[in-house]
N, C-alpha and C. Protein backbone atom coordinates (compact mmCIF):
# COMPACT_ATOMS: atom_id res chain seq x y z
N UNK A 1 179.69 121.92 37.24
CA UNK A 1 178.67 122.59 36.45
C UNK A 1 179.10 124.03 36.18
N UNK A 2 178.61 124.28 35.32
CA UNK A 2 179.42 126.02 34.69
C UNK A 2 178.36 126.55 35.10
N UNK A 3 178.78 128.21 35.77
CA UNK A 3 178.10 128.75 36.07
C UNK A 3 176.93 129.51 35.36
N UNK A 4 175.53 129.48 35.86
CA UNK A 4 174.11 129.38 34.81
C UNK A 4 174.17 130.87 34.66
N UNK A 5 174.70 131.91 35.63
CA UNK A 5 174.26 132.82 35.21
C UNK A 5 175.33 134.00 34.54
N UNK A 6 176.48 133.28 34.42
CA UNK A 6 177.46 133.65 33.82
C UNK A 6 177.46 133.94 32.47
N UNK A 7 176.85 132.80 31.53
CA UNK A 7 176.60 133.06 30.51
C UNK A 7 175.55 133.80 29.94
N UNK A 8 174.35 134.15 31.35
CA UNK A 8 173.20 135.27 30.97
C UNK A 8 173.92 136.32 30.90
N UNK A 9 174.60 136.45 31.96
CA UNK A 9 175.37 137.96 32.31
C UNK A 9 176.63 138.38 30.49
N UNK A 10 177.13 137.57 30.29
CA UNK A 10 178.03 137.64 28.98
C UNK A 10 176.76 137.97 28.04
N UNK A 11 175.46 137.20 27.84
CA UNK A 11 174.83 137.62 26.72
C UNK A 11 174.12 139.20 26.94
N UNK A 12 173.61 139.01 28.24
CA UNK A 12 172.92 140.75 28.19
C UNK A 12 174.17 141.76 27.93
N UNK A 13 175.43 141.61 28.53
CA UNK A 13 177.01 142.39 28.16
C UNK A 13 176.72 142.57 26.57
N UNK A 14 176.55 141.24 25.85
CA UNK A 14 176.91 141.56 24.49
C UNK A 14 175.84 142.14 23.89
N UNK A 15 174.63 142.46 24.13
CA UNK A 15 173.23 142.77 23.43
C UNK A 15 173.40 144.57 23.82
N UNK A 16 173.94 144.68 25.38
CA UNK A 16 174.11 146.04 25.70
C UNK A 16 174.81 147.15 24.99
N UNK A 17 176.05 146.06 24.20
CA UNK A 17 177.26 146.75 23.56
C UNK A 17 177.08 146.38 21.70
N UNK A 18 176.25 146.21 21.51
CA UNK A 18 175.43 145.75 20.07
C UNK A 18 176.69 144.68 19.26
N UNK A 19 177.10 143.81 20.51
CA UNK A 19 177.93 142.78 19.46
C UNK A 19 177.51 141.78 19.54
N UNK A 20 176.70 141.34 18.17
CA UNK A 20 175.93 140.00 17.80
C UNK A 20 176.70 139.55 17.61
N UNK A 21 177.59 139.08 17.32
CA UNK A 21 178.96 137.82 17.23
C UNK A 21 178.94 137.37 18.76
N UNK A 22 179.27 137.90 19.79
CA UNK A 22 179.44 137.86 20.82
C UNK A 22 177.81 137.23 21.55
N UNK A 23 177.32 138.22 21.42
CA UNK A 23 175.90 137.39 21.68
C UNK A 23 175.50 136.16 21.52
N UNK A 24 175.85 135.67 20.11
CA UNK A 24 175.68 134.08 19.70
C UNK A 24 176.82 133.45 20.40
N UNK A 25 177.50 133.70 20.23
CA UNK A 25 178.67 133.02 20.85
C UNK A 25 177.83 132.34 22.41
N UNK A 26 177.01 132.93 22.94
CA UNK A 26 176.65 132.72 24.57
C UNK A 26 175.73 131.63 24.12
N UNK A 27 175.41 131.00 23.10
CA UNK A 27 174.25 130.06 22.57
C UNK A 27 174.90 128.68 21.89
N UNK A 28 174.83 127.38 22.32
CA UNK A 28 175.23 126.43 21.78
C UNK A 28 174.63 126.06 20.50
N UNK A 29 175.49 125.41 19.74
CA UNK A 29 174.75 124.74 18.56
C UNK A 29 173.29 123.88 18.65
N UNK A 30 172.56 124.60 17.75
CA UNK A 30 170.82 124.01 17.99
C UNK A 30 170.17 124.23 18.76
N UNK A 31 170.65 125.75 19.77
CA UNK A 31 170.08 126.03 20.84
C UNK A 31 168.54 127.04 20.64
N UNK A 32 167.86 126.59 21.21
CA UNK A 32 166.47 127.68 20.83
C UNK A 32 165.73 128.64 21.84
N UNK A 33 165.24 129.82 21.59
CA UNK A 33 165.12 130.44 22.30
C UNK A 33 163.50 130.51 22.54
N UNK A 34 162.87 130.54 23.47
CA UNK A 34 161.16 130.34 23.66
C UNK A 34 160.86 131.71 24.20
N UNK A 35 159.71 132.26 23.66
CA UNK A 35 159.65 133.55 23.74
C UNK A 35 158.17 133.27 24.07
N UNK A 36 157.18 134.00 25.19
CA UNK A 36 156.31 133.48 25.71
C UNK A 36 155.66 135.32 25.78
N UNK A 37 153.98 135.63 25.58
CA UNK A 37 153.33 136.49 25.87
C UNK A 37 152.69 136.43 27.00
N UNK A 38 152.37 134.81 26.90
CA UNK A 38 151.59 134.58 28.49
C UNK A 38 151.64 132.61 28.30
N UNK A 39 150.85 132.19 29.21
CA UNK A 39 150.66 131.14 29.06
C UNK A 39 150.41 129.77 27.98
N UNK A 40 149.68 130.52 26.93
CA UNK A 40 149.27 129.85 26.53
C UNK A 40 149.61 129.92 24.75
N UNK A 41 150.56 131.21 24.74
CA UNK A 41 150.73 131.50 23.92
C UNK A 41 152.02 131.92 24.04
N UNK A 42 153.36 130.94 22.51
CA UNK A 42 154.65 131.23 23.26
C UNK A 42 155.18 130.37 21.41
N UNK A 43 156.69 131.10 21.28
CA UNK A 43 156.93 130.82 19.89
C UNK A 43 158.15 130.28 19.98
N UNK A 44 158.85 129.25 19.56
CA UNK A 44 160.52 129.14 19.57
C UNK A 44 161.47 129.68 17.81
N UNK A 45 162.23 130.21 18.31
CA UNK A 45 163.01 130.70 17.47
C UNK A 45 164.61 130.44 17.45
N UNK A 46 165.24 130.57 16.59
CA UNK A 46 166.45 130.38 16.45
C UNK A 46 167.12 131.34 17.12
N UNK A 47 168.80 131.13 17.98
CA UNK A 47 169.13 132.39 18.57
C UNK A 47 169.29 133.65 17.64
N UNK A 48 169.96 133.73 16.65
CA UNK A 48 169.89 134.58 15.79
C UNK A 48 169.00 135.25 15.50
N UNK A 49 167.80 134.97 15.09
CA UNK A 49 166.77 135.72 14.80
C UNK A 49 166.26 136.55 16.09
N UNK A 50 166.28 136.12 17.42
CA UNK A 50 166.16 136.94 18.42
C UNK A 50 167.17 137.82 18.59
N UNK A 51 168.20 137.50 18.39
CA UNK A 51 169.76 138.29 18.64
C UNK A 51 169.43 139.68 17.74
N UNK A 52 169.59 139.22 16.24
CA UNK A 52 169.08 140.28 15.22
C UNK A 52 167.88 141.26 15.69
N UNK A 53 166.55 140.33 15.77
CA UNK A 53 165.36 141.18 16.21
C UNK A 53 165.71 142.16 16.93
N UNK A 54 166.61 141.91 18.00
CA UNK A 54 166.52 143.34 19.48
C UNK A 54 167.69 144.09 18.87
N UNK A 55 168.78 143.67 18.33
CA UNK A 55 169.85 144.59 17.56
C UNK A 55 169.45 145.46 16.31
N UNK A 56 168.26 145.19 15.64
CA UNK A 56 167.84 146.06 15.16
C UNK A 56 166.61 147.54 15.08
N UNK A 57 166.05 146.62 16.22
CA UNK A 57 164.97 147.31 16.91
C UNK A 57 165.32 148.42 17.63
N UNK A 58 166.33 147.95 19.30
CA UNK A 58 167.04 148.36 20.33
C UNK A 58 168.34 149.06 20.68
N UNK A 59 168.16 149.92 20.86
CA UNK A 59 169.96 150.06 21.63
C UNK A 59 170.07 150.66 23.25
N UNK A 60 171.21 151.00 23.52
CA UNK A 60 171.06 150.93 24.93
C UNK A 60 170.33 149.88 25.89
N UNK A 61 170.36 148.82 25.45
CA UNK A 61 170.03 147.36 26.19
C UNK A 61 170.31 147.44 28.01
N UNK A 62 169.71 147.37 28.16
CA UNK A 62 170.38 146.87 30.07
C UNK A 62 169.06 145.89 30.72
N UNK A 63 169.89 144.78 31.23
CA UNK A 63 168.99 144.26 32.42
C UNK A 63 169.05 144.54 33.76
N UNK A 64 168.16 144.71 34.42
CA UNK A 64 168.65 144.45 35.66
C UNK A 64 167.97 143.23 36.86
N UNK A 65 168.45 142.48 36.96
CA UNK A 65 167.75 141.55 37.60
C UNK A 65 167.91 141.60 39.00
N UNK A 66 166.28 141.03 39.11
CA UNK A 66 165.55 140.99 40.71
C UNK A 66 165.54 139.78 41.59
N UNK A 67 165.54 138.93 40.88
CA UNK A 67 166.01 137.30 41.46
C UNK A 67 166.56 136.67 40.64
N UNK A 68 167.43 135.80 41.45
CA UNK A 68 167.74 134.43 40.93
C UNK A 68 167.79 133.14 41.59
N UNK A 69 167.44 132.24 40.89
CA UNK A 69 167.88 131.10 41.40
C UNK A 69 167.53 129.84 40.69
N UNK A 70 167.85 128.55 41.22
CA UNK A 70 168.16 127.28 40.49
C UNK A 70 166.96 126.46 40.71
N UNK A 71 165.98 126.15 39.75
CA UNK A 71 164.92 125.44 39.77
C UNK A 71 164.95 124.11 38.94
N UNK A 72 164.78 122.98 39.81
CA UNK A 72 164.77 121.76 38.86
C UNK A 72 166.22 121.90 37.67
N UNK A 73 167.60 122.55 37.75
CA UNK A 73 168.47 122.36 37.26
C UNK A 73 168.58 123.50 35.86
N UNK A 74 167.34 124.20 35.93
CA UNK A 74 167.50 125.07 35.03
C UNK A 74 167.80 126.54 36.12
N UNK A 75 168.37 127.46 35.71
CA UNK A 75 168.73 129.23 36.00
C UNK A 75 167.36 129.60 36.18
N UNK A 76 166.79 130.02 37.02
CA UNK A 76 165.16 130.97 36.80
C UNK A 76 165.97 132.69 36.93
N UNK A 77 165.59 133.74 36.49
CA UNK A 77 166.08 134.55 36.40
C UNK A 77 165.28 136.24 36.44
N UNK A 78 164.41 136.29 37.43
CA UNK A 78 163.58 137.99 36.56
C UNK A 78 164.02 139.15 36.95
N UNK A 79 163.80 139.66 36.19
CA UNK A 79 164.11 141.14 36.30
C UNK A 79 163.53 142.25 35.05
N UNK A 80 164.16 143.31 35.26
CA UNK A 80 163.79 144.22 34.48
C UNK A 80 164.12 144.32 32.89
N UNK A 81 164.00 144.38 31.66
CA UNK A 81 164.70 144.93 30.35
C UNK A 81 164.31 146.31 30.13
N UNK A 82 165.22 146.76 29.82
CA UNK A 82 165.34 148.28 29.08
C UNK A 82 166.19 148.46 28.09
N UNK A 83 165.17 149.31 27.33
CA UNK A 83 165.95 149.76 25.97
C UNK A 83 165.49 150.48 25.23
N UNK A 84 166.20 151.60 24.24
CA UNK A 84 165.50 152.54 23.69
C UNK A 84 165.21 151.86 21.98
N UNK A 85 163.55 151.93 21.82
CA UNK A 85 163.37 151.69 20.86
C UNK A 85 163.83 152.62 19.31
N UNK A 86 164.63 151.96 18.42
CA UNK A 86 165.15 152.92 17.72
C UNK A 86 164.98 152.04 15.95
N UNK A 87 163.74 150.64 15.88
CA UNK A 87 163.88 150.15 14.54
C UNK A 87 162.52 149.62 14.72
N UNK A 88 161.68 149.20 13.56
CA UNK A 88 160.33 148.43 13.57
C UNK A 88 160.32 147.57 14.52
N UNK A 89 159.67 147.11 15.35
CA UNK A 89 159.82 145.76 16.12
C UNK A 89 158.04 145.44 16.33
N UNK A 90 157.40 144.19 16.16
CA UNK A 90 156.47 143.68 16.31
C UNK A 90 155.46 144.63 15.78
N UNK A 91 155.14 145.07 14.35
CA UNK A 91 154.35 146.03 13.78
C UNK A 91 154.56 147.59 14.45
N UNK A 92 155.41 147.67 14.86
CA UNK A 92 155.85 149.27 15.41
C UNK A 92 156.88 149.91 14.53
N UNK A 93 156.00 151.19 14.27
CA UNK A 93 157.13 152.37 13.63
C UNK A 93 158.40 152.73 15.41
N UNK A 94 159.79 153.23 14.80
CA UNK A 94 160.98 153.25 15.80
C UNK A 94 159.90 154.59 16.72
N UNK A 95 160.09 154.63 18.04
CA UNK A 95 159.70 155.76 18.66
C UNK A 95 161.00 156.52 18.94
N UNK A 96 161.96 156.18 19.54
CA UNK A 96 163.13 156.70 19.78
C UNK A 96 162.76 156.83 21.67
N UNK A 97 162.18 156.08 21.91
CA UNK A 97 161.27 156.29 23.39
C UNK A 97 162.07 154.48 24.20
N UNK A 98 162.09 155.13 25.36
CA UNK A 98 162.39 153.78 26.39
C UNK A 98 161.71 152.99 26.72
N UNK A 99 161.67 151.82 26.05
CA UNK A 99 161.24 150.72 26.40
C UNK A 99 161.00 149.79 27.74
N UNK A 100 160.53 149.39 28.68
CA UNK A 100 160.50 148.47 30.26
C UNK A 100 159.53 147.42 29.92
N UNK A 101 160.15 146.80 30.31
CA UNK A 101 159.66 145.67 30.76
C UNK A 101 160.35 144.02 31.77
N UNK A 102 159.04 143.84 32.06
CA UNK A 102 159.17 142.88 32.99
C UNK A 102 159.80 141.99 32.89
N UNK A 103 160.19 140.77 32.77
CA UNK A 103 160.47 139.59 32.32
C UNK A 103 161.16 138.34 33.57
N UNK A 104 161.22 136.90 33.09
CA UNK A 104 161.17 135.98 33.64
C UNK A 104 162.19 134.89 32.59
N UNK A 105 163.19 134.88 32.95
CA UNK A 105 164.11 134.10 31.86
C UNK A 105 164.42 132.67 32.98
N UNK A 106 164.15 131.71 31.66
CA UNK A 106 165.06 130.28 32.23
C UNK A 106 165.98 129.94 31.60
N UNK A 107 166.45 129.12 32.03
CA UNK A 107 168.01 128.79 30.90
C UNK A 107 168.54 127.31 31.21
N UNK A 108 168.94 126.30 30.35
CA UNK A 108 169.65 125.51 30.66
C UNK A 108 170.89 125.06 29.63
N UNK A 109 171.93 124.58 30.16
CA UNK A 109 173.08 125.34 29.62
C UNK A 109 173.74 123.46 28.92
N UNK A 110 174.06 123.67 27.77
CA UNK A 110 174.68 122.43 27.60
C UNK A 110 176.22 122.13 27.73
N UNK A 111 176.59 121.23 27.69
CA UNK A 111 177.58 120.46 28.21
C UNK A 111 178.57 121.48 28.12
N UNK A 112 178.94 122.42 27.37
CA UNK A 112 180.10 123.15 26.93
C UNK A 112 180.10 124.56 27.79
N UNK A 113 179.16 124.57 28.31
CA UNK A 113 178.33 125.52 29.05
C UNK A 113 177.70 126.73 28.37
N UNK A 114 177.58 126.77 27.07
CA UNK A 114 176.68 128.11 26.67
C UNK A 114 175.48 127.31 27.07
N UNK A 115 174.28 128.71 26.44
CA UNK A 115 172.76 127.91 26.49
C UNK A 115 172.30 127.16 25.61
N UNK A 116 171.44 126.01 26.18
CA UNK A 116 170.78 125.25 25.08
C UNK A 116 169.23 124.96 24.56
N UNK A 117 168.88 126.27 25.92
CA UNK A 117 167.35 126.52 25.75
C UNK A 117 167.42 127.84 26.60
N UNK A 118 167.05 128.82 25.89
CA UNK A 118 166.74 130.22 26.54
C UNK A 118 165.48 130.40 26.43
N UNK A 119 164.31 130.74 27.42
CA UNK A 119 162.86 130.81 27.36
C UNK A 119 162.70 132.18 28.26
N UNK A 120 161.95 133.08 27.58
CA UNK A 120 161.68 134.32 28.16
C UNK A 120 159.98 134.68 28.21
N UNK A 121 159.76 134.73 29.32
CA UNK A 121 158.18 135.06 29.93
C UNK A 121 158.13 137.01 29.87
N UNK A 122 157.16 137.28 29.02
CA UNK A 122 156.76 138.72 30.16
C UNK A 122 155.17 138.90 28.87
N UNK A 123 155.49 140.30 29.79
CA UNK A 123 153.70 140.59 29.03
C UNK A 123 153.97 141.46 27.66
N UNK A 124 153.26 140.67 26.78
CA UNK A 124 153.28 141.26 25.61
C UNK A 124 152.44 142.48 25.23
N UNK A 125 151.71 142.52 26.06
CA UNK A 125 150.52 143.90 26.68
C UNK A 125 151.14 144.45 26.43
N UNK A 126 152.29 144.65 27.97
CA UNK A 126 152.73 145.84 28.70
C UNK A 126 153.87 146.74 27.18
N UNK A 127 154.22 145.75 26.08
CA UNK A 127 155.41 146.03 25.45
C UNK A 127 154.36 146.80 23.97
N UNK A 128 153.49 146.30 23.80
CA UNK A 128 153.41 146.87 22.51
C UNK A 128 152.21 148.22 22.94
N UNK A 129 151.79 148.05 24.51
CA UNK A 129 151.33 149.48 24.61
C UNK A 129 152.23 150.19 24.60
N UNK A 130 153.54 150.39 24.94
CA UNK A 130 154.74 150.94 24.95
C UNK A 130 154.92 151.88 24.16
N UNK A 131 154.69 150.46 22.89
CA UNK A 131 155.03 151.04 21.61
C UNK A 131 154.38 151.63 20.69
N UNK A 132 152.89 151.86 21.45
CA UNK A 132 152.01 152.41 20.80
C UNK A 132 150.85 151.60 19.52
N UNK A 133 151.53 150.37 19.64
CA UNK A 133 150.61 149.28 18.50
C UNK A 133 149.64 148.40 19.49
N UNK A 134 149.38 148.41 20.14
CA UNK A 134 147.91 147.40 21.22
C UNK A 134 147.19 147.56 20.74
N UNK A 135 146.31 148.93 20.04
CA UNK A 135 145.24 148.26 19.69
C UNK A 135 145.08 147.28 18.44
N UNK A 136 146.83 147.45 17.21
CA UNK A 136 146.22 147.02 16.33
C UNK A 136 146.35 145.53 16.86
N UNK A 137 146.85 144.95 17.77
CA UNK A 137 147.24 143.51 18.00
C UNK A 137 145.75 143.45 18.00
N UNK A 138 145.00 144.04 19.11
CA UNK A 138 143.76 143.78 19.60
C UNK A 138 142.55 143.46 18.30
N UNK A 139 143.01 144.58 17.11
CA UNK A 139 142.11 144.56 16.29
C UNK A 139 142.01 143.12 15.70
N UNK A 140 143.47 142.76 15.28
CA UNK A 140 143.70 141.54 14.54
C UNK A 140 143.36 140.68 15.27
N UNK A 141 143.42 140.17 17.09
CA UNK A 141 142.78 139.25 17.38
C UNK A 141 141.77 139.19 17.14
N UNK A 142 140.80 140.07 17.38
CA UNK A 142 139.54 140.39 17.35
C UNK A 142 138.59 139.93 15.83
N UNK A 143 139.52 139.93 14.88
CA UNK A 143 139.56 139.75 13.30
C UNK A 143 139.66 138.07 13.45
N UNK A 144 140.68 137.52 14.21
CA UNK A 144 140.98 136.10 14.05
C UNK A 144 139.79 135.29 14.96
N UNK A 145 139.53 135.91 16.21
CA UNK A 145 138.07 135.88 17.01
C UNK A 145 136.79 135.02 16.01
N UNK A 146 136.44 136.47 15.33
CA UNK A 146 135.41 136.28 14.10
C UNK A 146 135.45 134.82 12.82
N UNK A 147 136.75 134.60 13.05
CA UNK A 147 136.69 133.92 12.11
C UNK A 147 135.91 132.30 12.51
């Protein structure tokens, strides 16, 4: 079995050093990435479009992770993300301000050993108070609420 967290460690390397070639490269063909706010609410996307999203948003990328280990055959993985916000990201003007957050990554890796499902947990709270847009999320739920 190829090692699970080898290929996390190559993709946060390549997101740190803003090379999206390299980044995809850590992602198998048809591989999708699950991006989660909380429980009950969670979106899948193509790697690219996540790759792009934080390369245009982000720079100075770093993880640092707090555990690891092997659950039911998938990587469980959490730790910290950081990064300085420097492009629109999720209805936010750039702050030029450091970004934290929490997070909870799984991974399972296909035959060739990149990933073939990357799924990332954290609080979507904690990120867009960050960024200074919470209340409008709040407003718009609040709008979709009513309806």
């Amino acid at each position: 079995m190829s090692d699970p967290y080898g290929v996390l460690d190559r993709l946060v390397g390549a997101l740190a050093r803003g090379d999206r070639e390299a980044a995809l490269e850590c992602f198998a063909p048809g591989a999708t990435v699950v991006v989660s706010g909380s429980h009950h609410d969670y979106a899948s996307y193509a790697p690219a479009t996540v790759v792009d999203g934080l390369l245009l948003s982000f720079m100075e990328i770093s993880w640092t992770p707090s555990l690891r280990r092997i659950v039911g055959g998938a990587a469980v993985e959490e730790g910290v993300l950081a990064a300085t916000h420097i492009g629109p990201f999720l209805g936010s003007d750039p702050t030029g301000e450091r970004v934290v957050a929490n997070l909870r990554m799984s991974s399972s890796l296909a035959p060739d050993g990149r990933l073939e499902t990357l799924s990332v947990w954290g609080s979507r709270e904690a990120v867009l108070g960050q960024l200074g847009v919470l209340g409008n999320l709040e407003a718009v739920l609040q709008q979709h609420a009513a309806v």
